[in-house]
C-alpha atoms as a PDB file:
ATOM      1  CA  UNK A   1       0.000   0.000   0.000  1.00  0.00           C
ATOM      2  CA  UNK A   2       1.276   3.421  -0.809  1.00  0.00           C
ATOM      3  CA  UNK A   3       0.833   6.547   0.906  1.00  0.00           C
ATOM      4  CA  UNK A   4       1.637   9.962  -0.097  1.00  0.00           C
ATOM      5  CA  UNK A   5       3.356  12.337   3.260  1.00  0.00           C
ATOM      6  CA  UNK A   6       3.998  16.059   2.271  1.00  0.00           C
ATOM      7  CA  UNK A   7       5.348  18.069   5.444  1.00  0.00           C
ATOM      8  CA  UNK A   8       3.038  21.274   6.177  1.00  0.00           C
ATOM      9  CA  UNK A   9       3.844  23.980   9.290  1.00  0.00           C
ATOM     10  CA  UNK A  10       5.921  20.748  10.797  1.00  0.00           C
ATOM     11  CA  UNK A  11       2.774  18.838   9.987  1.00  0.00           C
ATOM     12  CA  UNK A  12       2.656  15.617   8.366  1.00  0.00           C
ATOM     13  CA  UNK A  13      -0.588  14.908   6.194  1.00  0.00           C
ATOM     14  CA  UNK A  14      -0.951  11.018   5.070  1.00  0.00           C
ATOM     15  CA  UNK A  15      -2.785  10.483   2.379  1.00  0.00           C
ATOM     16  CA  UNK A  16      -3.819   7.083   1.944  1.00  0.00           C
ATOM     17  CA  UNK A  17      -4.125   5.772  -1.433  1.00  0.00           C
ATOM     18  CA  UNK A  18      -7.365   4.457  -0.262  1.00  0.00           C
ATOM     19  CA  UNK A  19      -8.580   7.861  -0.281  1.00  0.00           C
ATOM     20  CA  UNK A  20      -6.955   9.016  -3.178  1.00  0.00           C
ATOM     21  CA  UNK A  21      -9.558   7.215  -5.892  1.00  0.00           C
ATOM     22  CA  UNK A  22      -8.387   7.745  -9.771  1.00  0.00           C
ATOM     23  CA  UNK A  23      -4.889   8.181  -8.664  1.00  0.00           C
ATOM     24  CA  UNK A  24      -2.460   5.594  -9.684  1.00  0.00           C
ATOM     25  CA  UNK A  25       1.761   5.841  -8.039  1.00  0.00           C
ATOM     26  CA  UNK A  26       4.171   6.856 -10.522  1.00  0.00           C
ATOM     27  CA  UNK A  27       8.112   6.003  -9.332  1.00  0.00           C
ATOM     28  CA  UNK A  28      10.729   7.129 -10.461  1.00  0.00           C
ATOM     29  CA  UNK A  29      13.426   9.553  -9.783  1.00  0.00           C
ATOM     30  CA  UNK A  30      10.526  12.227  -9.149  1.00  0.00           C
ATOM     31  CA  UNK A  31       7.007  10.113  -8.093  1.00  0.00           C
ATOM     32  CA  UNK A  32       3.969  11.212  -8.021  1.00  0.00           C
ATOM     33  CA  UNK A  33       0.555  10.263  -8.104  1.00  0.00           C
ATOM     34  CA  UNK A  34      -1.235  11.073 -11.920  1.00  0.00           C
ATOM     35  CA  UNK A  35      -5.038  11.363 -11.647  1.00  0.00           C
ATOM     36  CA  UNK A  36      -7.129  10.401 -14.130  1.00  0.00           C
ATOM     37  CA  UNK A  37      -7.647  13.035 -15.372  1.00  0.00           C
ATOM     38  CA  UNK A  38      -4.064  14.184 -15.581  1.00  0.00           C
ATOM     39  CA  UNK A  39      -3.678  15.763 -12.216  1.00  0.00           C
ATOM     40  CA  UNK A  40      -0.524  15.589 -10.799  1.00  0.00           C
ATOM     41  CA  UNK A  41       0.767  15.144  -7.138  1.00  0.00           C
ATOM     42  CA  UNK A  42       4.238  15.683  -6.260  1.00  0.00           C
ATOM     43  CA  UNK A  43       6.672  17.467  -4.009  1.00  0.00           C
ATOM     44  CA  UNK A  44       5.568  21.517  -3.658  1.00  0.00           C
ATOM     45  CA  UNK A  45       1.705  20.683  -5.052  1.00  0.00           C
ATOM     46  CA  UNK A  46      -0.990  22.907  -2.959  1.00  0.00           C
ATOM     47  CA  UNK A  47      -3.371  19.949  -2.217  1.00  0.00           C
ATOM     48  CA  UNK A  48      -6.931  20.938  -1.143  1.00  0.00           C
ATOM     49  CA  UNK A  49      -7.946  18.036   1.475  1.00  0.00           C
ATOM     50  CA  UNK A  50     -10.367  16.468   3.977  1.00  0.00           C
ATOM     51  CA  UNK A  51      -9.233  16.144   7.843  1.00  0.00           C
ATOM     52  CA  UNK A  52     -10.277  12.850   9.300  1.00  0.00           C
ATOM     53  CA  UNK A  53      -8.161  12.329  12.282  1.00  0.00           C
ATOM     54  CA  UNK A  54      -5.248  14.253  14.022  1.00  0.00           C
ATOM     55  CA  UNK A  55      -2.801  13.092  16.455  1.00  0.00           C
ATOM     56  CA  UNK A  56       0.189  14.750  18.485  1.00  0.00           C
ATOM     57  CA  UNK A  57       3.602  13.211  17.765  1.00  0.00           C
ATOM     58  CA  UNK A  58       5.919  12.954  20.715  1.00  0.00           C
ATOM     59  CA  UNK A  59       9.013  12.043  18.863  1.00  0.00           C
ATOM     60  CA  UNK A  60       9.012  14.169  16.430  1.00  0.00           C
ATOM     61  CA  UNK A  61       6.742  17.065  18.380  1.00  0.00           C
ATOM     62  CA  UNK A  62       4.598  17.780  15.591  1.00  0.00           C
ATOM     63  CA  UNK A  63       0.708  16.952  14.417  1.00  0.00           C
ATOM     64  CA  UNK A  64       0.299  13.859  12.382  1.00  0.00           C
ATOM     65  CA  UNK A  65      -2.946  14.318  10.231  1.00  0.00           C
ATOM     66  CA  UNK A  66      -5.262  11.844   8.389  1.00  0.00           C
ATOM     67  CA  UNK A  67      -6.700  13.167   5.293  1.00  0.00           C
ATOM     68  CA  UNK A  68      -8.848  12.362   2.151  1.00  0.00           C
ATOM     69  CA  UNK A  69      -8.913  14.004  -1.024  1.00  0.00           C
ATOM     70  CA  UNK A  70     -12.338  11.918  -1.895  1.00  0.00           C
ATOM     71  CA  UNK A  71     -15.113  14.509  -2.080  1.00  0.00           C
ATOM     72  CA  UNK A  72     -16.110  17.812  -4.618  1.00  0.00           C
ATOM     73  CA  UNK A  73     -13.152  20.129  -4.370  1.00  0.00           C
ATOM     74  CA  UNK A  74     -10.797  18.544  -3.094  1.00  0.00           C
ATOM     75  CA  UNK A  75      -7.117  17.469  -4.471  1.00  0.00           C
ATOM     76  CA  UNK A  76      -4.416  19.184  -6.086  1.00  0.00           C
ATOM     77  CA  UNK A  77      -5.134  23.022  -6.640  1.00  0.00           C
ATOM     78  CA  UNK A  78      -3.646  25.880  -8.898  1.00  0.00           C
ATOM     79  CA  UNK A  79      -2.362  28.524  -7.067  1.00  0.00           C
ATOM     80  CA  UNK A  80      -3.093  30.806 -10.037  1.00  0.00           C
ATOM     81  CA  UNK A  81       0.843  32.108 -10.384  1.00  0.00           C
ATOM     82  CA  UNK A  82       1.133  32.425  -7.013  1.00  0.00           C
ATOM     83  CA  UNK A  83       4.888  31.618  -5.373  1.00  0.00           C
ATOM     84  CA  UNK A  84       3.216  29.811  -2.072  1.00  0.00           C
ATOM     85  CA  UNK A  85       0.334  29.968   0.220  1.00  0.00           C
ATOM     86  CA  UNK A  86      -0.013  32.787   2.412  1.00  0.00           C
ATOM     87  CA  UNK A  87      -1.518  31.654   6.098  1.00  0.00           C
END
């Protein structure tokens, strides 16, 4: 089973392939997950996503997070030019 990690505010957000539908692992040098419909998520993607669970992480003192991208408007997202997300 593969699961996609991506490192957010010293966050961690897993994202289960499970809830990833349409998205098949691409390995290589530079994987990624390719949607069907030609979506791409990599390294540095803005990913719109659905919290399920979140737990504190004593050895590396951060918030793990449990997410789905399954839903309406969820998954990768343009950031329209944009350099980064602004909090």
């Amino acid at each position: 089973m593969v699961s996609q990690s991506c490192k957010i505010l010293s966050t961690f957000v897993n994202l289960n392939v499970r809830k990833m539908p349409n998205h098949n692992y691409v390995s290589g040098e530079k994987p990624f997950f390719l949607c069907d419909d030609h979506a791409r998520i990599e390294n540095e993607v803005a990913v719109r996503f659905m919290v399920f669970a979140v737990r504190w992480n004593d050895d590396r003192r951060n918030f793990d997070v449990l997410a789905s991208i399954t839903g309406d408007s969820l998954g990768p997202i343009s950031l329209n030019g944009l350099d980064g997300l602004e909090l």
